[in-house]
C-alpha atoms as a PDB file:
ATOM      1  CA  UNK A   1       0.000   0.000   0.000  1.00  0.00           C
ATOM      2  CA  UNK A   2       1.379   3.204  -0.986  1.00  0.00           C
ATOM      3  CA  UNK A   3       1.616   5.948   1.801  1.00  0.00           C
ATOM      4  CA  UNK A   4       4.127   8.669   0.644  1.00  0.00           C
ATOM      5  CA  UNK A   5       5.141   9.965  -2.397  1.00  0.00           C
ATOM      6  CA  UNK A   6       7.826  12.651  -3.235  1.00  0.00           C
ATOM      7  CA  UNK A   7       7.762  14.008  -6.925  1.00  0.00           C
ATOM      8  CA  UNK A   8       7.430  16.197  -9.624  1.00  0.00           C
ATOM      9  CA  UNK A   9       4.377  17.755 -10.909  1.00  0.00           C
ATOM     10  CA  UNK A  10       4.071  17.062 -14.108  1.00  0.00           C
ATOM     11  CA  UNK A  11       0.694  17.907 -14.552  1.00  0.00           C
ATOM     12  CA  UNK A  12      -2.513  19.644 -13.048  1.00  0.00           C
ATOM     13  CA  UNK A  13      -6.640  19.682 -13.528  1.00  0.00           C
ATOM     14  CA  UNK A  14      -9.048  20.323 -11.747  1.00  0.00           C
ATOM     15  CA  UNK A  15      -9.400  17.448  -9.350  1.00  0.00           C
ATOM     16  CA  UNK A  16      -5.864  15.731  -9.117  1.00  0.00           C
ATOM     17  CA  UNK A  17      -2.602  16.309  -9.744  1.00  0.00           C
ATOM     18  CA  UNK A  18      -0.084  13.361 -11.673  1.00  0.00           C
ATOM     19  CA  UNK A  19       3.157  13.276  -9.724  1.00  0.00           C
ATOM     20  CA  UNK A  20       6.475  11.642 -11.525  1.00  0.00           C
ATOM     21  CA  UNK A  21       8.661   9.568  -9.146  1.00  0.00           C
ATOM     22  CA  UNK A  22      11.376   7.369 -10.817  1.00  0.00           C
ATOM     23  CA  UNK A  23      10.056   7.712 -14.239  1.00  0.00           C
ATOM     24  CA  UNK A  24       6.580   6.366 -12.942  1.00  0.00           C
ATOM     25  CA  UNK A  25       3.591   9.419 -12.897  1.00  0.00           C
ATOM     26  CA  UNK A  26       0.511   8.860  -9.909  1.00  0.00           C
ATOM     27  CA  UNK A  27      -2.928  10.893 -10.460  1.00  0.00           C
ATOM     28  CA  UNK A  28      -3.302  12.154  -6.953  1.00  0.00           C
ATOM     29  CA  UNK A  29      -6.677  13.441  -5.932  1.00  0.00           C
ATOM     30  CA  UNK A  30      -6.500  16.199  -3.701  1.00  0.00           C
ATOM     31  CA  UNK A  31      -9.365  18.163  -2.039  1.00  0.00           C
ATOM     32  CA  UNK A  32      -9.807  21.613  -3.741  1.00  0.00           C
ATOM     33  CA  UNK A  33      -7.713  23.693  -1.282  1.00  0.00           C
ATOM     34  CA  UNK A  34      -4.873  21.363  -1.069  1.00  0.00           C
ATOM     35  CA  UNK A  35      -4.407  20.961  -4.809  1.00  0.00           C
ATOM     36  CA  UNK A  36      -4.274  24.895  -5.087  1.00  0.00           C
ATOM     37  CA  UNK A  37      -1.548  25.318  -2.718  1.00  0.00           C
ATOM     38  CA  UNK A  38       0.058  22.185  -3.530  1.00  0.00           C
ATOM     39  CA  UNK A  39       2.346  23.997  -5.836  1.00  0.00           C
ATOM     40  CA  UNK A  40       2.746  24.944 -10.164  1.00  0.00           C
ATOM     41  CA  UNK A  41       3.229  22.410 -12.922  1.00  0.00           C
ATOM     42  CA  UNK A  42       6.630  20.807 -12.211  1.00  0.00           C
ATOM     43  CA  UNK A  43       7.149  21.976  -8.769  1.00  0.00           C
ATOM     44  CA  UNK A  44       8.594  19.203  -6.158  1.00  0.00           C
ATOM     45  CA  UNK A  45       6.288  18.001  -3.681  1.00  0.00           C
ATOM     46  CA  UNK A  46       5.847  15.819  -0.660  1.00  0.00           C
ATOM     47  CA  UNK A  47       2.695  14.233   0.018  1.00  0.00           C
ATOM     48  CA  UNK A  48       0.661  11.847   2.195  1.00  0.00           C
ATOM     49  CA  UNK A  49      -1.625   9.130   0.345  1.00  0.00           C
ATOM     50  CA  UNK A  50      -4.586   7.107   0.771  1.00  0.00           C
ATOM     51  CA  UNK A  51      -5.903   4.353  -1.234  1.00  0.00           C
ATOM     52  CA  UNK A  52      -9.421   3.456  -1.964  1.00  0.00           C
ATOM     53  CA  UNK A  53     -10.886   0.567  -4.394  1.00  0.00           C
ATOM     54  CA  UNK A  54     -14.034   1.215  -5.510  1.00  0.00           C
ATOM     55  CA  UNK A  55     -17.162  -1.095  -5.882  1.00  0.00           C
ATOM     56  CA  UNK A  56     -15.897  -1.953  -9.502  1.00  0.00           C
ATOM     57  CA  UNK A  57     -12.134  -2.853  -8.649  1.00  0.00           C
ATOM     58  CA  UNK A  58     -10.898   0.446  -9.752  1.00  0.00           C
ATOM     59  CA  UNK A  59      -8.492   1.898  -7.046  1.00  0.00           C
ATOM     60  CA  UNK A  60      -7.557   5.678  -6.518  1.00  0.00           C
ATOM     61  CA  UNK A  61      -5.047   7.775  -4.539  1.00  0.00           C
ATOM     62  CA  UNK A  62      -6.030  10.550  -2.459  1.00  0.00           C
ATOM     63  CA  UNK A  63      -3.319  13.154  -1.512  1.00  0.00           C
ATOM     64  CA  UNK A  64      -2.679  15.475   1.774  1.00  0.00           C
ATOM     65  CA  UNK A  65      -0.303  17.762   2.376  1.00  0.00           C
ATOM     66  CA  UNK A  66       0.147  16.988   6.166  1.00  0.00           C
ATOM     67  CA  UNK A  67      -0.306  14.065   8.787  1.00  0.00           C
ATOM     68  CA  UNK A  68      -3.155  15.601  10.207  1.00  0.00           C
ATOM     69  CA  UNK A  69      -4.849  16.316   7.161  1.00  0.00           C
ATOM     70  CA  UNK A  70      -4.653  12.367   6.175  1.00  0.00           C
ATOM     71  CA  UNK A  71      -6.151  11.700   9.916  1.00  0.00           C
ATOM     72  CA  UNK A  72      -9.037  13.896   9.490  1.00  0.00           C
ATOM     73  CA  UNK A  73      -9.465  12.171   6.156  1.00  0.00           C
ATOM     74  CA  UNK A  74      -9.487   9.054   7.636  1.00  0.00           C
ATOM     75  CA  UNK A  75     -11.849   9.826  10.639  1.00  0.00           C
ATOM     76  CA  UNK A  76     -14.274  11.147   8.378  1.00  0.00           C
ATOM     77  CA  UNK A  77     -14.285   8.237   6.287  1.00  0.00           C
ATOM     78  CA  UNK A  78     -14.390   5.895   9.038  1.00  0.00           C
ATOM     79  CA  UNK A  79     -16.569   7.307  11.276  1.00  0.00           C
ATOM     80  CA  UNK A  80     -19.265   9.452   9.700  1.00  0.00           C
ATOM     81  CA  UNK A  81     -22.075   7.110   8.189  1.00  0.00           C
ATOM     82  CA  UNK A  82     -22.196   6.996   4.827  1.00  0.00           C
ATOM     83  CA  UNK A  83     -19.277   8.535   3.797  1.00  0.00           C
ATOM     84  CA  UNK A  84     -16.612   7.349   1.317  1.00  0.00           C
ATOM     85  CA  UNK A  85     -13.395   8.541   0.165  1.00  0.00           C
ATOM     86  CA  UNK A  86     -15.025  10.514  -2.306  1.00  0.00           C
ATOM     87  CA  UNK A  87     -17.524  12.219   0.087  1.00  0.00           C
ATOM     88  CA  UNK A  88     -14.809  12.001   2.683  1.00  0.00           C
ATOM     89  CA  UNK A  89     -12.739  14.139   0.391  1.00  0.00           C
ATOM     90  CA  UNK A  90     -15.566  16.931  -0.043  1.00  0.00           C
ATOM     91  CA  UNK A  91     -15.870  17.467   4.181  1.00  0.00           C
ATOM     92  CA  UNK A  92     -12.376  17.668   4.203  1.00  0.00           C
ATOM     93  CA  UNK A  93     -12.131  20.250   1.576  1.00  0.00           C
ATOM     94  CA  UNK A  94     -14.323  22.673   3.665  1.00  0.00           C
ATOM     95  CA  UNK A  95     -12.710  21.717   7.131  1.00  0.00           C
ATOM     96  CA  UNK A  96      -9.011  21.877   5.588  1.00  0.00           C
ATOM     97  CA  UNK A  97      -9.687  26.513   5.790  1.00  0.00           C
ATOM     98  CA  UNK A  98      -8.936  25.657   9.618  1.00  0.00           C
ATOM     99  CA  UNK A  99      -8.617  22.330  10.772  1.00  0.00           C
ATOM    100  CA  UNK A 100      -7.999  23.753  14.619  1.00  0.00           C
ATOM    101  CA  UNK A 101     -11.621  25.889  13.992  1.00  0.00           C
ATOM    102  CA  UNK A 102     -13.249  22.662  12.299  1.00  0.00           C
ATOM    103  CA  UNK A 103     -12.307  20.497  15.465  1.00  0.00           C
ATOM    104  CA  UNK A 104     -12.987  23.059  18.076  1.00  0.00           C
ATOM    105  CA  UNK A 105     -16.709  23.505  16.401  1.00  0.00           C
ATOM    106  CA  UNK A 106     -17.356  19.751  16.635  1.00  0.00           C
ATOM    107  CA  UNK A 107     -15.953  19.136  19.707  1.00  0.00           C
ATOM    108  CA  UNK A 108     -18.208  22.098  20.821  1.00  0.00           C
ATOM    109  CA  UNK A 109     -20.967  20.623  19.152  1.00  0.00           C
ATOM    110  CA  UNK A 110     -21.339  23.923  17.652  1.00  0.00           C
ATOM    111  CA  UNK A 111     -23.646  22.978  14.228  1.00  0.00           C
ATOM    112  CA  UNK A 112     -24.226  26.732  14.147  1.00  0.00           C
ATOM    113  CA  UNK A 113     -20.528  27.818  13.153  1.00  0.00           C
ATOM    114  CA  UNK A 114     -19.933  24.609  10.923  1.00  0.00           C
ATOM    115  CA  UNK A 115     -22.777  26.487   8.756  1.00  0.00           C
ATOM    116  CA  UNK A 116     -21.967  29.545   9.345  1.00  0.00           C
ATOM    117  CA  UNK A 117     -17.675  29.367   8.978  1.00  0.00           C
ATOM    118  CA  UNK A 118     -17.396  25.877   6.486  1.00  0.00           C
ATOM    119  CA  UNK A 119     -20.662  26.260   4.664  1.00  0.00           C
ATOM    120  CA  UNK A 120     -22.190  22.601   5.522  1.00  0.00           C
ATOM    121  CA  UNK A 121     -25.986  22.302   5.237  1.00  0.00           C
ATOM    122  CA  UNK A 122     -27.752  21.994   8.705  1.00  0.00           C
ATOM    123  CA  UNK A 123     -28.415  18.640   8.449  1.00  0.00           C
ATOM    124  CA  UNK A 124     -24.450  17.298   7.392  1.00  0.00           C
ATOM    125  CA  UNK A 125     -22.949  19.530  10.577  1.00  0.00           C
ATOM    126  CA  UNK A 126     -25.752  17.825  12.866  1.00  0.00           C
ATOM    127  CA  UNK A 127     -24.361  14.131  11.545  1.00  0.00           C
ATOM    128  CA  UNK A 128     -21.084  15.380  11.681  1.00  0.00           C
ATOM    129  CA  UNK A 129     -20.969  16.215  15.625  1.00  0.00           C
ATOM    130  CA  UNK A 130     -22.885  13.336  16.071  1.00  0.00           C
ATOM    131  CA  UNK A 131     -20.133  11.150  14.383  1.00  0.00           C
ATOM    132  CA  UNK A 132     -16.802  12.973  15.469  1.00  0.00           C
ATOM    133  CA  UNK A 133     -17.792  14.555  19.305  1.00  0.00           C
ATOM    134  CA  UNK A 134     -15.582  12.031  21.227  1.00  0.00           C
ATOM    135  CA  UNK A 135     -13.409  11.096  18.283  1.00  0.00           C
ATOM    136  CA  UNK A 136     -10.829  13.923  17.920  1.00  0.00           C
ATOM    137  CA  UNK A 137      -7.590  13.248  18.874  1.00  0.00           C
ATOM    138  CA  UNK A 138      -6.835  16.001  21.612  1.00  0.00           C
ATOM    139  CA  UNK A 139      -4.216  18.340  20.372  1.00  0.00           C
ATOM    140  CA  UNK A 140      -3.601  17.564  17.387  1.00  0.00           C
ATOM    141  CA  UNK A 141      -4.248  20.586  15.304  1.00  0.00           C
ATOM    142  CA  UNK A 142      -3.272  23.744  17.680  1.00  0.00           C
ATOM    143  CA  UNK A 143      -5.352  26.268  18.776  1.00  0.00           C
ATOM    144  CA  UNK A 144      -4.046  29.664  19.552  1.00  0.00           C
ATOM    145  CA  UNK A 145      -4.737  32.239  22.198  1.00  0.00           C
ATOM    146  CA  UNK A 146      -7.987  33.644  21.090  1.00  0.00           C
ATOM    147  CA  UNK A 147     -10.418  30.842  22.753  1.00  0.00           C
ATOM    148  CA  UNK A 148     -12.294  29.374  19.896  1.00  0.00           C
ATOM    149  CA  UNK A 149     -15.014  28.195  22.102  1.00  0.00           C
ATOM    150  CA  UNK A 150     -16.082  31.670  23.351  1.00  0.00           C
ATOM    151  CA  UNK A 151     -18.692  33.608  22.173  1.00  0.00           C
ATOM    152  CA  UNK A 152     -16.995  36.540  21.143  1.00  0.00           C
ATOM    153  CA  UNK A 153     -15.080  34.601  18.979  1.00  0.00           C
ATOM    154  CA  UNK A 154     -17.610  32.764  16.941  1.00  0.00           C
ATOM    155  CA  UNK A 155     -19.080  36.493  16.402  1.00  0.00           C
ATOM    156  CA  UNK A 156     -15.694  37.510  14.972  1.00  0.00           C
ATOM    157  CA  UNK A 157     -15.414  34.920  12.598  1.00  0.00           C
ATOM    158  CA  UNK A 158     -19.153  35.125  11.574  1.00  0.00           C
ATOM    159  CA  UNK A 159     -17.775  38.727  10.474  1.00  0.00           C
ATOM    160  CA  UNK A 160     -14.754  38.039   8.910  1.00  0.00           C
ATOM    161  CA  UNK A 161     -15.783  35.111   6.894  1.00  0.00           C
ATOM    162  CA  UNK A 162     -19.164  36.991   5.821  1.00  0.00           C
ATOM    163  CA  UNK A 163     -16.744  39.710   4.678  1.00  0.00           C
ATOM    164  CA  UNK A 164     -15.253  37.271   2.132  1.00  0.00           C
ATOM    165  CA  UNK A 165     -12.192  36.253   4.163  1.00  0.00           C
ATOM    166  CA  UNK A 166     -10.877  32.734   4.148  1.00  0.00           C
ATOM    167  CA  UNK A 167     -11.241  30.998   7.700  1.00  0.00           C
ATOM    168  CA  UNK A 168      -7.732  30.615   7.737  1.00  0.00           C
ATOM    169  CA  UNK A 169      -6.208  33.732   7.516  1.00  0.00           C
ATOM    170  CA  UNK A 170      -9.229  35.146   9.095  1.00  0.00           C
ATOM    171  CA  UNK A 171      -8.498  33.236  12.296  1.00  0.00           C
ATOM    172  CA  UNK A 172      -4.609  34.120  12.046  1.00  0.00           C
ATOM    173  CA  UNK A 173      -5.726  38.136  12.243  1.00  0.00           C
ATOM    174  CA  UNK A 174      -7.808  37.024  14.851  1.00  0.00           C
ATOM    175  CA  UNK A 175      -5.029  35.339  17.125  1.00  0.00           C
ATOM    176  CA  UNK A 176      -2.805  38.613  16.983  1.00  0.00           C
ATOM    177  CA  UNK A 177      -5.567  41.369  17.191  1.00  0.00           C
ATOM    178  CA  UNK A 178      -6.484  38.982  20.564  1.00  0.00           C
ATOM    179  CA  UNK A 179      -3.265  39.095  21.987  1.00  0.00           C
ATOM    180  CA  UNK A 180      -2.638  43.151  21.173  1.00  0.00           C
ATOM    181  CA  UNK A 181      -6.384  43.714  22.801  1.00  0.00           C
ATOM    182  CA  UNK A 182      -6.480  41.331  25.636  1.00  0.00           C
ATOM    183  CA  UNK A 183      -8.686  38.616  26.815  1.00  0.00           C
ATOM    184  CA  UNK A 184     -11.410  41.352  27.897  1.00  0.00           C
ATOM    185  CA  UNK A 185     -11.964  43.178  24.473  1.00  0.00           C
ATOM    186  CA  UNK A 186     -15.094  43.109  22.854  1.00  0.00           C
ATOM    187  CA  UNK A 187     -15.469  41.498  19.432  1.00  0.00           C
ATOM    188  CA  UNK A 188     -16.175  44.634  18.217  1.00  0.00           C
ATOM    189  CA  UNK A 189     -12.933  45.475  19.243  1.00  0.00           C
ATOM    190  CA  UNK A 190     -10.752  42.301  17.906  1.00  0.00           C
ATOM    191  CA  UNK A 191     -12.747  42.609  14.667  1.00  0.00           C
ATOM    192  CA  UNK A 192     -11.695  46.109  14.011  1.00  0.00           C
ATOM    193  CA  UNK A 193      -7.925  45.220  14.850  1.00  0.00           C
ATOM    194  CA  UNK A 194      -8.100  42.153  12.637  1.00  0.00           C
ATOM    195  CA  UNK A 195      -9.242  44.107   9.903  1.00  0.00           C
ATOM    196  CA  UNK A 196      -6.667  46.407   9.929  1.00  0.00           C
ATOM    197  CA  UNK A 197      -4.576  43.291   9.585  1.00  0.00           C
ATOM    198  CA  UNK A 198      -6.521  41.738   6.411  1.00  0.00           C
ATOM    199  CA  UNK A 199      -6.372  45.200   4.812  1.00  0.00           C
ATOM    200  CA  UNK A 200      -4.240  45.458   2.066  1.00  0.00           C
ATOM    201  CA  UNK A 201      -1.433  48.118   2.931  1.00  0.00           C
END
């Protein structure tokens, strides 16, 4: 079973990306944000796999670009009903903006800001903290000093994000307008600082 693979792009679509080791090329399929930042046509890369054989023999490789992307991959494949790789691969692709937000929601069994910051329906966040509540692994994708459990952060992010910002760098701003403000500010306040952060100079 392949697991790793270290490469050359050699080519790019919209799905999956064929990567040239030792004169041999492997169509990776990569969830939508990982395949963007995974790098240009013929660009070196590192990547986690996973294989899955479908119901007619066929088997495919699904990339990550870290550990913990691959685990999240494989709990949501494993543990949320009715899911396969494919399906597996779309969660992923939402929960991939910010995989320390994505766990902090579920394990907060917030369904409101899985709609609100990752765009699932209603009904998928619902299964989702159903399936995945007391199957995180504890630590595993950091959280920073801005509690992401707290009320004023949810409203923040609810901002941000409806502002067009990605939940990634949305969260980053967050963190440091948190720590220049203080635990006590408002999120009126930590939006406003963040902002000045997302702002183009």
């Amino acid at each position: 079973m392949l697991a790793y693979l270290r490469g050359r792009i050699v080519h790019k679509d919209a799905e999956s990306a064929v990567i040239e080791t030792n004169g041999l090329g492997y169509e990776v399929f990569f969830c939508a944000p990982s395949l963007e930042a995974l790098g240009a046509e013929g660009s070196t890369v590192e990547v986690f796999l996973a294989e899955s054989i479908s119901m007619y023999g066929g088997t495919a490789l699904y990339g990550f670009r870290s550990k913990e992307e691959k685990q999240l991959f494989d709990l949501l494949r494993d543990a949320v009903p009715n899911t396969g790789a494919k399906k597996a691969m779309d969660y992923l692709g939402k929960a991939v903006k910010s995989m320390a937000d994505f766990t902090a929601a579920v394990a907060a069994r917030d369904c409101k800001r899985l709609t609100a910051i990752f765009g699932f329906t209603a009904k998928t966040a619902d299964k989702l903290v159903s399936a995945l509540k007391d199957k995180l692994p504890q630590g595993s994708y950091a959280a920073g000093a801005f509690p992401a459990a707290s009320g004023a952060y949810t409203q923040a992010m609810n901002a941000l994000t409806g502002l067009g910002f990605r939940a990634g760098e949305a969260r980053a701003a967050l963190e440091e307008a948190a720590e220049e403000a203080g635990s006590a500010a408002s999120a009126e306040t930590i939006i406003r600082l963040a902002l000045r952060r997302l702002s183009p100079k």
